[in-house]
C-alpha atoms as a PDB file:
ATOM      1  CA  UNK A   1      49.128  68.094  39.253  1.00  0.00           C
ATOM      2  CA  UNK A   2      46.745  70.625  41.140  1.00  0.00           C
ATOM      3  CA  UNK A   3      43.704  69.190  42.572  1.00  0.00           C
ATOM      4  CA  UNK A   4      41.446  71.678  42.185  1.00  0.00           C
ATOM      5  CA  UNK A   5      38.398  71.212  40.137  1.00  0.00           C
ATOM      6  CA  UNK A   6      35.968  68.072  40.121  1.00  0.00           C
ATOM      7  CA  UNK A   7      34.999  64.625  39.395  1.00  0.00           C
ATOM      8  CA  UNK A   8      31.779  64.015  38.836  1.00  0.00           C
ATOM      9  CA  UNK A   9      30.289  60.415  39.221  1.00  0.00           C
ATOM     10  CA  UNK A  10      27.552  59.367  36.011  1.00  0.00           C
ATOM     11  CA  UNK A  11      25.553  56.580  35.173  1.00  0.00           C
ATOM     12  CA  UNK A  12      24.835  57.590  31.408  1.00  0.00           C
ATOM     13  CA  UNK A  13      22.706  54.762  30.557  1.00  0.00           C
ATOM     14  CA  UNK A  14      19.729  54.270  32.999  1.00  0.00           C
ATOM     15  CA  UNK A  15      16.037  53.365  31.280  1.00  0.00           C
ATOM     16  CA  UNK A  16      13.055  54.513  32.914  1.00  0.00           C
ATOM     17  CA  UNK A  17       9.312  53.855  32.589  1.00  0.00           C
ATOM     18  CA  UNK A  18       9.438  55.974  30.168  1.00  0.00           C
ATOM     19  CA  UNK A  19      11.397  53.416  27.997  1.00  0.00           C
ATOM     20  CA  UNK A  20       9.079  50.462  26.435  1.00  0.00           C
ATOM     21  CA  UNK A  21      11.080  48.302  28.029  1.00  0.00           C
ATOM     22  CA  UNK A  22      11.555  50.082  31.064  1.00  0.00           C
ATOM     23  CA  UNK A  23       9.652  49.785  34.600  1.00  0.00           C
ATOM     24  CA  UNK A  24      10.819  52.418  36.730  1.00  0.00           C
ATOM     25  CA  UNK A  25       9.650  55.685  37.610  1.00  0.00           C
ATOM     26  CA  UNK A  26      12.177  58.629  37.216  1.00  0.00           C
ATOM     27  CA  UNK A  27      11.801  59.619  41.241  1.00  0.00           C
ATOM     28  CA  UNK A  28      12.375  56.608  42.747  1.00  0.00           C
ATOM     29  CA  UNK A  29      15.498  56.049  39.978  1.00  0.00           C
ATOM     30  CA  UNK A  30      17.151  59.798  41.051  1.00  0.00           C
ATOM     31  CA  UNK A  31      16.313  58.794  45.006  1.00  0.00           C
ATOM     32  CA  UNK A  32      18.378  55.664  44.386  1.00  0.00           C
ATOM     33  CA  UNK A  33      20.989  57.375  42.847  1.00  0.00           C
ATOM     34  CA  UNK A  34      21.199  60.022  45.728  1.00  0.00           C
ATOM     35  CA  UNK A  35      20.993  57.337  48.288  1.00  0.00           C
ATOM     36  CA  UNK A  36      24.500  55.262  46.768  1.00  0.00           C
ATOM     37  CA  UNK A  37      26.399  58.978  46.011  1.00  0.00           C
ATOM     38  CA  UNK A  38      26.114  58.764  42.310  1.00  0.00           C
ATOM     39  CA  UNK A  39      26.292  62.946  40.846  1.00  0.00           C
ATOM     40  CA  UNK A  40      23.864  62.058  38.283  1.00  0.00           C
ATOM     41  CA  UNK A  41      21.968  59.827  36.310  1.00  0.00           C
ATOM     42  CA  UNK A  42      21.008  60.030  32.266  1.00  0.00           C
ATOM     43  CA  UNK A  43      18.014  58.530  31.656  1.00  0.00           C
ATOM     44  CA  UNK A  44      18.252  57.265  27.986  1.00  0.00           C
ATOM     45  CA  UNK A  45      14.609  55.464  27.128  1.00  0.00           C
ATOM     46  CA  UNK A  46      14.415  54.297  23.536  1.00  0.00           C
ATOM     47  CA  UNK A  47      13.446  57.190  21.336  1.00  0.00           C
ATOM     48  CA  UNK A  48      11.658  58.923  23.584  1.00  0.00           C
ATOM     49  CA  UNK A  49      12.844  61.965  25.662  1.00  0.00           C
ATOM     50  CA  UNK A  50       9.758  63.062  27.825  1.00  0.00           C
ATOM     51  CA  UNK A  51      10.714  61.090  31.197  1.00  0.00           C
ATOM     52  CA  UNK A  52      14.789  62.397  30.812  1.00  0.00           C
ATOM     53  CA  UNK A  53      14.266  66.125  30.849  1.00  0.00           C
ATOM     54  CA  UNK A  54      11.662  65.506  33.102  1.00  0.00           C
ATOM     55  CA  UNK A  55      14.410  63.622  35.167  1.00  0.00           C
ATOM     56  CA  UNK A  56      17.373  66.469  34.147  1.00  0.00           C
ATOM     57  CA  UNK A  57      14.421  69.015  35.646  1.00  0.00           C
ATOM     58  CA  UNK A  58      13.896  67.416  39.525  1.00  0.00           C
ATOM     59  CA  UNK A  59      17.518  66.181  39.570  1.00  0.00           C
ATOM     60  CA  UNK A  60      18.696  69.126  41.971  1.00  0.00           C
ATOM     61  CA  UNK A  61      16.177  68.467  44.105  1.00  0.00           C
ATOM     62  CA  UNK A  62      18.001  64.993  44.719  1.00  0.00           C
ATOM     63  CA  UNK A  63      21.411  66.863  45.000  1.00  0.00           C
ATOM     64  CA  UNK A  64      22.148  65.911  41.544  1.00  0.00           C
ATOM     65  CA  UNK A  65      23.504  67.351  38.199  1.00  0.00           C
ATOM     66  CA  UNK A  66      20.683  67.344  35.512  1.00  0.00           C
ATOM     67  CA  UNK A  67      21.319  65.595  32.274  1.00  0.00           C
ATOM     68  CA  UNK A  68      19.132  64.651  29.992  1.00  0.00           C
ATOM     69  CA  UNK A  69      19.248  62.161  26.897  1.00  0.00           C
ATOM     70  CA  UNK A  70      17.472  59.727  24.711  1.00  0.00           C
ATOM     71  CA  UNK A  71      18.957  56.395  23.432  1.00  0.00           C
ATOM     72  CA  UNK A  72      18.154  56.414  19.056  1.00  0.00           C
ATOM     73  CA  UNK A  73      17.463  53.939  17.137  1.00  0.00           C
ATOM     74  CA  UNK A  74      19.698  54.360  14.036  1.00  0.00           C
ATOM     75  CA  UNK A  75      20.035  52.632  10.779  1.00  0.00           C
ATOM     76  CA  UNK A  76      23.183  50.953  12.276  1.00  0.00           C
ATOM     77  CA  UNK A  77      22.073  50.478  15.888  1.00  0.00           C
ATOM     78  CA  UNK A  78      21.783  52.549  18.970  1.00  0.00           C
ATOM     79  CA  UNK A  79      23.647  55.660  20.202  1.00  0.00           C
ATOM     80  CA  UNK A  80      23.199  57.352  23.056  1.00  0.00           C
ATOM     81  CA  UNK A  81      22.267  61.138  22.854  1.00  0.00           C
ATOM     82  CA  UNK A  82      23.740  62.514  26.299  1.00  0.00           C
ATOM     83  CA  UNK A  83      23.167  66.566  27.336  1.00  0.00           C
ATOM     84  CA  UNK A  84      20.152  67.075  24.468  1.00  0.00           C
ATOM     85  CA  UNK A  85      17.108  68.735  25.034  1.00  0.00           C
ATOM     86  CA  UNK A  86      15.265  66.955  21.979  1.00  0.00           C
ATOM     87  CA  UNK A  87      14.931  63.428  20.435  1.00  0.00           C
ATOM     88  CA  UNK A  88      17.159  63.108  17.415  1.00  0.00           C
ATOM     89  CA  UNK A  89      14.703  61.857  14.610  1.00  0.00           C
ATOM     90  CA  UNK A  90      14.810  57.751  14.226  1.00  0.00           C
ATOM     91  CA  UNK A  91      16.130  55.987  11.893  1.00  0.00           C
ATOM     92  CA  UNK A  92      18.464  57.813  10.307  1.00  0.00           C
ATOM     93  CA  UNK A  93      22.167  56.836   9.442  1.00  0.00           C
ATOM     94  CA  UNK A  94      24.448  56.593  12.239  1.00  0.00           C
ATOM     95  CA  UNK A  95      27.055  59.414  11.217  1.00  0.00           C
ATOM     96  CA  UNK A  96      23.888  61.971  10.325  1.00  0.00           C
ATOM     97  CA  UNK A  97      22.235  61.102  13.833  1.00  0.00           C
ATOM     98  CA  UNK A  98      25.682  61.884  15.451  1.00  0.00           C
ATOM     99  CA  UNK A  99      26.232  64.766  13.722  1.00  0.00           C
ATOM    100  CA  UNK A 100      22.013  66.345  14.700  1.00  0.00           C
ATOM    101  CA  UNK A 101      23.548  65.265  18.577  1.00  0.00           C
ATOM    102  CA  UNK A 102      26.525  67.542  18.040  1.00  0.00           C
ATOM    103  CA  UNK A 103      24.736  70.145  16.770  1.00  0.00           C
ATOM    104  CA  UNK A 104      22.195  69.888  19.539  1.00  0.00           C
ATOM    105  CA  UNK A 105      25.282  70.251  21.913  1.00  0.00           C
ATOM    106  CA  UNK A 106      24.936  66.584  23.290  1.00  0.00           C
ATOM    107  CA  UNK A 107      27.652  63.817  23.103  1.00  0.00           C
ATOM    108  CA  UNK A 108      27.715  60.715  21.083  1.00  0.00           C
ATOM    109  CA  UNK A 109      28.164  57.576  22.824  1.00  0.00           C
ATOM    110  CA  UNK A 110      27.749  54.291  20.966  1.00  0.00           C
ATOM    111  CA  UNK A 111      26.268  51.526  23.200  1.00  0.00           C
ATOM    112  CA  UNK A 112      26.682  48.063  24.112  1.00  0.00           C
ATOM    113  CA  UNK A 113      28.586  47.862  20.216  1.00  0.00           C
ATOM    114  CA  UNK A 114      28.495  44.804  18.259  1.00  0.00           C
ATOM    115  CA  UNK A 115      26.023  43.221  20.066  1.00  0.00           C
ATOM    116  CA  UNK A 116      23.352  42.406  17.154  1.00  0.00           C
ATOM    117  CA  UNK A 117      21.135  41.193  19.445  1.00  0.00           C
ATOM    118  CA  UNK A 118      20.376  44.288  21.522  1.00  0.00           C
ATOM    119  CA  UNK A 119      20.868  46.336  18.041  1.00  0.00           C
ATOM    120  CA  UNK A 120      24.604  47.250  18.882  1.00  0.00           C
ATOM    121  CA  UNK A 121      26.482  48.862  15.909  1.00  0.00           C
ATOM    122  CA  UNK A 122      28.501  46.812  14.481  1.00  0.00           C
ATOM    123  CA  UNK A 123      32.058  47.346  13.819  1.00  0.00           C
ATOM    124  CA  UNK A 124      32.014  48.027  10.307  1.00  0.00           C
ATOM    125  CA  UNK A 125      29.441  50.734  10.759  1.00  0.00           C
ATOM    126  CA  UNK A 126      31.180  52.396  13.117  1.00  0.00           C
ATOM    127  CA  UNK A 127      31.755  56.087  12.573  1.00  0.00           C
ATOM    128  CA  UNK A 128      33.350  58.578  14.013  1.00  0.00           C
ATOM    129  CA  UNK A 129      31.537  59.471  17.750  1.00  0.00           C
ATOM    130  CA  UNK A 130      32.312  60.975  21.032  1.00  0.00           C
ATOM    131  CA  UNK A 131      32.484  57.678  23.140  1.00  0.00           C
ATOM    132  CA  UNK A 132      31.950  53.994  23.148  1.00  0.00           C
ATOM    133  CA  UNK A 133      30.287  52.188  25.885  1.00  0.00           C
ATOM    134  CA  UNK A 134      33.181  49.539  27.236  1.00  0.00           C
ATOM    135  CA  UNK A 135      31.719  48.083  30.172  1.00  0.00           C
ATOM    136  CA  UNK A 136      28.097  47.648  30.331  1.00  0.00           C
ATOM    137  CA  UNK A 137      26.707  46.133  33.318  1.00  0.00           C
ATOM    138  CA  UNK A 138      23.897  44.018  32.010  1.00  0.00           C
ATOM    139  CA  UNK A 139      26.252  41.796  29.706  1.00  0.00           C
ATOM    140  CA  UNK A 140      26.462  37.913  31.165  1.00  0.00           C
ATOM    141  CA  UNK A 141      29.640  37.633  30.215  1.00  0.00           C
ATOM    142  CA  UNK A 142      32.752  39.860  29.818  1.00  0.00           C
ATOM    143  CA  UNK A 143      33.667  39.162  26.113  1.00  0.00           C
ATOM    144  CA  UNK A 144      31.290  42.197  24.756  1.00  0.00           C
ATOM    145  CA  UNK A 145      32.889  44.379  27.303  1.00  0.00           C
ATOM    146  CA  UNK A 146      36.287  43.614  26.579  1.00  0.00           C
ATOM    147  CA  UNK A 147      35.994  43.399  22.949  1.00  0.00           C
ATOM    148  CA  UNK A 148      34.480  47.001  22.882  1.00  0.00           C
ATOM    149  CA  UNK A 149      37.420  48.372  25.253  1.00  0.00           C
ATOM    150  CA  UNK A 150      39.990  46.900  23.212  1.00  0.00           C
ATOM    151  CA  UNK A 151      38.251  48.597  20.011  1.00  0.00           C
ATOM    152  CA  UNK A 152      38.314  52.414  22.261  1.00  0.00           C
ATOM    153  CA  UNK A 153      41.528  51.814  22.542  1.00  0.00           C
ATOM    154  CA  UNK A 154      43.025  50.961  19.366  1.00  0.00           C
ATOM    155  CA  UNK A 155      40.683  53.686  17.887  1.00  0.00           C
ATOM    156  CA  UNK A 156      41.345  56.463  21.110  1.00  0.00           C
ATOM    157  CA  UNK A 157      38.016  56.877  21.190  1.00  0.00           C
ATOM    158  CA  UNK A 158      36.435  57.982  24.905  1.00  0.00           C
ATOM    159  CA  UNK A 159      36.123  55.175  27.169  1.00  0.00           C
ATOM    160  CA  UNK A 160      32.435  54.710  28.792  1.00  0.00           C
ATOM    161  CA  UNK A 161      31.239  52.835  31.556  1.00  0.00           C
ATOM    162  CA  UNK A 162      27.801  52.010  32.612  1.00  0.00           C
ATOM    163  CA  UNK A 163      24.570  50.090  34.251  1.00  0.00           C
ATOM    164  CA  UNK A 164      21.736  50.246  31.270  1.00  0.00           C
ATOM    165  CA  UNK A 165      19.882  49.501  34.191  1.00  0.00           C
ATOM    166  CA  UNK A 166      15.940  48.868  33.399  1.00  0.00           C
ATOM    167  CA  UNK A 167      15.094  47.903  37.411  1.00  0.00           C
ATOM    168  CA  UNK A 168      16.534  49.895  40.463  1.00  0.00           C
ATOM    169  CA  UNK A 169      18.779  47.631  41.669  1.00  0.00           C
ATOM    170  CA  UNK A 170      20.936  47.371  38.301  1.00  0.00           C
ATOM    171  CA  UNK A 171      21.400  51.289  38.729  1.00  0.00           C
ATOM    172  CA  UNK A 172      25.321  52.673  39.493  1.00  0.00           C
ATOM    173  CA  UNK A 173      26.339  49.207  38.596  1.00  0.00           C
ATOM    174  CA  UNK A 174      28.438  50.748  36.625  1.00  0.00           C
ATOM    175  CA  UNK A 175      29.486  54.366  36.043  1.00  0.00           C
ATOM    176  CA  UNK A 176      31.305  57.109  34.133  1.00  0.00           C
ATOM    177  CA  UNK A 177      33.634  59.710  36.433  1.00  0.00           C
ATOM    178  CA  UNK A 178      33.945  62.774  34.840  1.00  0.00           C
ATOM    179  CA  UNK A 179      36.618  65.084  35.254  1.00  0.00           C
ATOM    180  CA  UNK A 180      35.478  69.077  35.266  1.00  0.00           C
ATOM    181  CA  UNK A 181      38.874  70.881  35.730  1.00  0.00           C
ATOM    182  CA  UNK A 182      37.695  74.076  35.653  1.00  0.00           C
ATOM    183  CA  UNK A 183      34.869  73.834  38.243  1.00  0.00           C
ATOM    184  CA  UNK A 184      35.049  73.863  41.916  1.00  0.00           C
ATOM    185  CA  UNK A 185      32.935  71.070  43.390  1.00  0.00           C
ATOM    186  CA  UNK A 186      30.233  73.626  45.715  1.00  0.00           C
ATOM    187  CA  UNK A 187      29.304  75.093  42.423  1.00  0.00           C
ATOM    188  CA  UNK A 188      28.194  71.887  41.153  1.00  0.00           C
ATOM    189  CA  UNK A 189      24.445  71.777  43.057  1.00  0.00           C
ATOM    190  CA  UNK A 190      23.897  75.450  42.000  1.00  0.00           C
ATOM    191  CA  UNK A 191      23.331  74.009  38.099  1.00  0.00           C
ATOM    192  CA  UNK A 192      19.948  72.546  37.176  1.00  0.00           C
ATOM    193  CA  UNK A 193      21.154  71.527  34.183  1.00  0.00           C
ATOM    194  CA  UNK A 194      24.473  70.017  32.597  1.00  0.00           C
ATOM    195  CA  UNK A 195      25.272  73.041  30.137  1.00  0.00           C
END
């Protein structure tokens, strides 16, 4: 196995100030990042994409990748919208709102699922989609986690780790690595953006 290319280290689920439920601003979230050697950060506030491009925009100057993204509210529950430049519209059925994120050239990724209290999708609504969140750091107890890995797996859907951090310190709690094959790791700071 060659060992060129590179692996890129991602928190895809990080809420800023931005979020209604959020409290941090998206420079102090993108300094913390630098400071524990995450590659990026997505900030994903609930329908609301302003404060993540803004983030995806000053990331280089943190010596990270840019990568905007918006956490929906669907008919079903949430899904993360990861590498889009616009809000999918709310409230729309899950398999239409992952098929606007496709076609906006983001990924798919289904959050904390069947968790009806923080408006996870349950399993019966679960469509086809590019990932599924199986370790989120903000659950209390493992169950969620494990139940949602076991379901990726079964299904071979994409596995996805992270913090859904809404303070600082919850940030690169947990993360995503990302293989890029193709890409040597010095070219990574020239991008500004993740496409």
């Amino acid at each position: 196995m060659s060992d060129a290319g590179a692996t890129l280290r991602i928190d895809p689920h990080v809420h800023s100030e931005g979020s209604y439920d959020g409290r941090e601003p998206v420079e102090l979230i993108l300094e913390h990042a630098a400071d524990i050697e995450l590659d990026g950060v997505v900030i994903t506030d609930h329908d609301t994409i302003e404060e993540s491009r803004r983030a995806a925009a000053l990331a280089p100057e943190y010596g990270l990748v840019g990568i905007p993204g918006v956490e929906v509210s669907t008919r079903a529950g949430h899904l993360l919208a990861i590498g889009v430049d616009e809000r999918p519209p709310r409230g729309r059925p899950l398999a239409e709102t992952v098929d606007t994120v496709r076609a906006l050239g983001g990924a798919a990724v289904v959050p904390h699922p069947f968790q009806r209290s923080r408006h996870g999708v349950r399993k019966g609504h679960l469509t086809e989609c590019d990932g599924i969140e199986v370790y989120n750091s903000m659950l209390f107890t493992g169950y969620r986690n494990r139940r949602a890995h076991a379901f990726a797996r079964k299904r071979r859907y994409p596995k996805v780790g992270a913090s859904d951090a809404h303070l600082i310190p919850y940030v690169g709690r947990a993360y995503t690595e990302v293989r890029l094959p193709d890409v040597e790791p010095d070219t990574l700071r020239a991008y500004d953006h993740w496409r």
